[in-house]
C-alpha atoms as a PDB file:
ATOM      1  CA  UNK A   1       0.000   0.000   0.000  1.00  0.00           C
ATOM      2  CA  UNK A   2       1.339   3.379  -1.107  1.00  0.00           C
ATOM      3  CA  UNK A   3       0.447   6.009   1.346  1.00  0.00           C
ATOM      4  CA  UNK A   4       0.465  10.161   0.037  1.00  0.00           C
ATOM      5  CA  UNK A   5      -0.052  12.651   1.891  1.00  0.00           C
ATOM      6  CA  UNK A   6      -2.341  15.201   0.185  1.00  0.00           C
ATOM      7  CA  UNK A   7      -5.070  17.090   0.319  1.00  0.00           C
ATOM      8  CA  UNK A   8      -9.273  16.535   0.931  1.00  0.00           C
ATOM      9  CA  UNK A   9     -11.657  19.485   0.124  1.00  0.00           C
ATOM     10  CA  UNK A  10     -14.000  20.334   2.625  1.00  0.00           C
ATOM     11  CA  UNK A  11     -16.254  23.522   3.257  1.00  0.00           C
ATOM     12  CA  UNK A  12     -19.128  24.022   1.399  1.00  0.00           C
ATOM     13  CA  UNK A  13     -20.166  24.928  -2.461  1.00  0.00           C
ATOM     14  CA  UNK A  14     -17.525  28.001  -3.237  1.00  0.00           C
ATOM     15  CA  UNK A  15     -15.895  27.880  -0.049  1.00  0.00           C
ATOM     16  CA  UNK A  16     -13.366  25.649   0.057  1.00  0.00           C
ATOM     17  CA  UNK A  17     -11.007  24.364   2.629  1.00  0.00           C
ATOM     18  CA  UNK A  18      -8.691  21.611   2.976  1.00  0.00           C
ATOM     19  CA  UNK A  19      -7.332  18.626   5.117  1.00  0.00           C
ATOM     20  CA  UNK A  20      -4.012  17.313   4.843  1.00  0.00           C
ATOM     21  CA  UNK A  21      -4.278  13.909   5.428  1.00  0.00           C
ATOM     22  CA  UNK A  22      -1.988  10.431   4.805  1.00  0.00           C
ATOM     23  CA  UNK A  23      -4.358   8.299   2.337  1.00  0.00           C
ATOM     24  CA  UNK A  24      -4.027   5.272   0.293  1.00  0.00           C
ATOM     25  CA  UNK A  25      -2.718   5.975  -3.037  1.00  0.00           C
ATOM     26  CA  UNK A  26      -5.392   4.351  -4.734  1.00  0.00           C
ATOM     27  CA  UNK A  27      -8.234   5.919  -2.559  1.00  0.00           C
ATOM     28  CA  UNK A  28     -10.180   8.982  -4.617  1.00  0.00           C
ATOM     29  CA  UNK A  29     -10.168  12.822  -3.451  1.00  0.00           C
ATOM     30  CA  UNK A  30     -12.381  12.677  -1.076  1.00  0.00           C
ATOM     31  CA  UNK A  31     -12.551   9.283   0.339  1.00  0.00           C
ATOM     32  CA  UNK A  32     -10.921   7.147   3.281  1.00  0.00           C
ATOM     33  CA  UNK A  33      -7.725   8.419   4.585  1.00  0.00           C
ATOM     34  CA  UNK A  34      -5.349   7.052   7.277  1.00  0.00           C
ATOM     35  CA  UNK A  35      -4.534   9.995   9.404  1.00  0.00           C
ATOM     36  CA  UNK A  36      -5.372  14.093   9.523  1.00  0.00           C
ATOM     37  CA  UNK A  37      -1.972  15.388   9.633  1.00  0.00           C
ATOM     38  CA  UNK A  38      -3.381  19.403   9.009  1.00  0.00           C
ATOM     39  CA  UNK A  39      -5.138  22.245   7.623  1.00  0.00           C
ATOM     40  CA  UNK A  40      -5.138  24.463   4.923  1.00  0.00           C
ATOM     41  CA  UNK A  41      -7.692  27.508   4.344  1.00  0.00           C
ATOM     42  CA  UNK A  42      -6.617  29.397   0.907  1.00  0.00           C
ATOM     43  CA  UNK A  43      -9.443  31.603   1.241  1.00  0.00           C
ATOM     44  CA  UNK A  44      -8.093  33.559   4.455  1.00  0.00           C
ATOM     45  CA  UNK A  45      -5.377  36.723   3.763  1.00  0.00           C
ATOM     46  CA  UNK A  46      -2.798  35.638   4.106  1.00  0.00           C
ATOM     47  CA  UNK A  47      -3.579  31.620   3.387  1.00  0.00           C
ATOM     48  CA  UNK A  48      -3.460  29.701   6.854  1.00  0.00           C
ATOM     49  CA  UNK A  49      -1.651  26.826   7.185  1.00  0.00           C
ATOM     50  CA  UNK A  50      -1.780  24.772  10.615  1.00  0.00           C
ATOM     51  CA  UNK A  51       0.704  21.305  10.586  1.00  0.00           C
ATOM     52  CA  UNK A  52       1.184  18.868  13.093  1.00  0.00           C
ATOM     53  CA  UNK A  53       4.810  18.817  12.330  1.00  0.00           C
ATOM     54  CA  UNK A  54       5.512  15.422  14.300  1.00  0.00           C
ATOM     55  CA  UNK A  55       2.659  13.316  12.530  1.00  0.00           C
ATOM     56  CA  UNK A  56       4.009  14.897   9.151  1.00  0.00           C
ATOM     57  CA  UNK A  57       7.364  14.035   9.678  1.00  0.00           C
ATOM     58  CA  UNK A  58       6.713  10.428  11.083  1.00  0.00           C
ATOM     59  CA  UNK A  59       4.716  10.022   7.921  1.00  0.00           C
ATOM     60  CA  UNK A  60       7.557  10.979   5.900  1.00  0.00           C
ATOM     61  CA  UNK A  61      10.050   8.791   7.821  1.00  0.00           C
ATOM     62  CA  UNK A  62       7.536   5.485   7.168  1.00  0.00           C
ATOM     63  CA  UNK A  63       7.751   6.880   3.395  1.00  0.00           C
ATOM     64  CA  UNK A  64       4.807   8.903   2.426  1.00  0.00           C
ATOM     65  CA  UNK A  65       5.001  10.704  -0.438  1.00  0.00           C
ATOM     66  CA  UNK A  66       3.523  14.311  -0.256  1.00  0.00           C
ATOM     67  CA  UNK A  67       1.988  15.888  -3.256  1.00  0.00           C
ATOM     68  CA  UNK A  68       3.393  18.759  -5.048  1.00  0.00           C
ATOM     69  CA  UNK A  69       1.369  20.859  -3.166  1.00  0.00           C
ATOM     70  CA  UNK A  70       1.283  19.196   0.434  1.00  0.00           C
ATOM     71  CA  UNK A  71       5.309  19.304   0.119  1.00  0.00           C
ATOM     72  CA  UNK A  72       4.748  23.002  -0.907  1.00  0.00           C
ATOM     73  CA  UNK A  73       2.763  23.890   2.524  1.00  0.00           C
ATOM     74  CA  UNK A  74       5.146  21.495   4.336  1.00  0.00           C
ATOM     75  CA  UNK A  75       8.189  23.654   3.881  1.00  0.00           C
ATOM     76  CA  UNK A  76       5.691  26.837   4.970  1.00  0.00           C
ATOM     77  CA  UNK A  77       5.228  24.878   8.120  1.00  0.00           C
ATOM     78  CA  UNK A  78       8.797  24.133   8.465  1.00  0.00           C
ATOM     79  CA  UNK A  79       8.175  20.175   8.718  1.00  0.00           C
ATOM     80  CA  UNK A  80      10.215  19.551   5.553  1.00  0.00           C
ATOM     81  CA  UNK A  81      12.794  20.779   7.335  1.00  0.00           C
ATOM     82  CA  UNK A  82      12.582  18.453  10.290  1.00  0.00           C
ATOM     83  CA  UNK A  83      12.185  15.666   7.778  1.00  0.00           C
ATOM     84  CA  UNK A  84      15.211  16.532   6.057  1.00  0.00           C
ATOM     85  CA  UNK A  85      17.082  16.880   9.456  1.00  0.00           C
ATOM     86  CA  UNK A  86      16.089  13.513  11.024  1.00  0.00           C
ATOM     87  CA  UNK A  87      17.497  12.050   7.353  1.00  0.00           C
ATOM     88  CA  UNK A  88      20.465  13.627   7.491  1.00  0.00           C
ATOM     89  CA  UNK A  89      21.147  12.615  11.185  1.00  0.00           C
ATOM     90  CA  UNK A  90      20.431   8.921   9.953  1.00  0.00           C
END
């Protein structure tokens, strides 16, 4: 099982708002995930972006793949960096 971490839209019709979450590869958009790792609101000035930097990075350890995206709001949060810190101390 390939586990991503990427993004669910939630919020209603126009209003959208996202979850980060780890999901199976091969489950759609909006389906079952494995684990809310955060939130992202792009409607809000400036875009808020709330991580829980220690489920992100354990994620990434047990090799999740982020999307383009998720990855993108992951170095915002600074948990790429932690990621890429634990590897290097490897």
């Amino acid at each position: 099982m390939a586990v991503r971490l990427r993004l669910t839209r939630v919020g209603k019709k126009k209003q959208p708002t996202y979850r980060i979450v780890a999901a199976d590869s091969r489950a759609p958009r909006d389906g079952r995930y494995l684990e809310i790792v955060g939130t992202y609101d792009p409607r809000r000035e400036p875009s808020a972006v709330t991580v829980d930097n220690d489920k992100a990075v354990q994620w990434l350890r047990n090799g999740a793949l982020p999307s383009e995206r998720v990855r993108k709001l992951l170095e915002i949060s600074g948990a790429w960096e932690a990621f890429e810190a634990s590897k290097a101390a490897k």
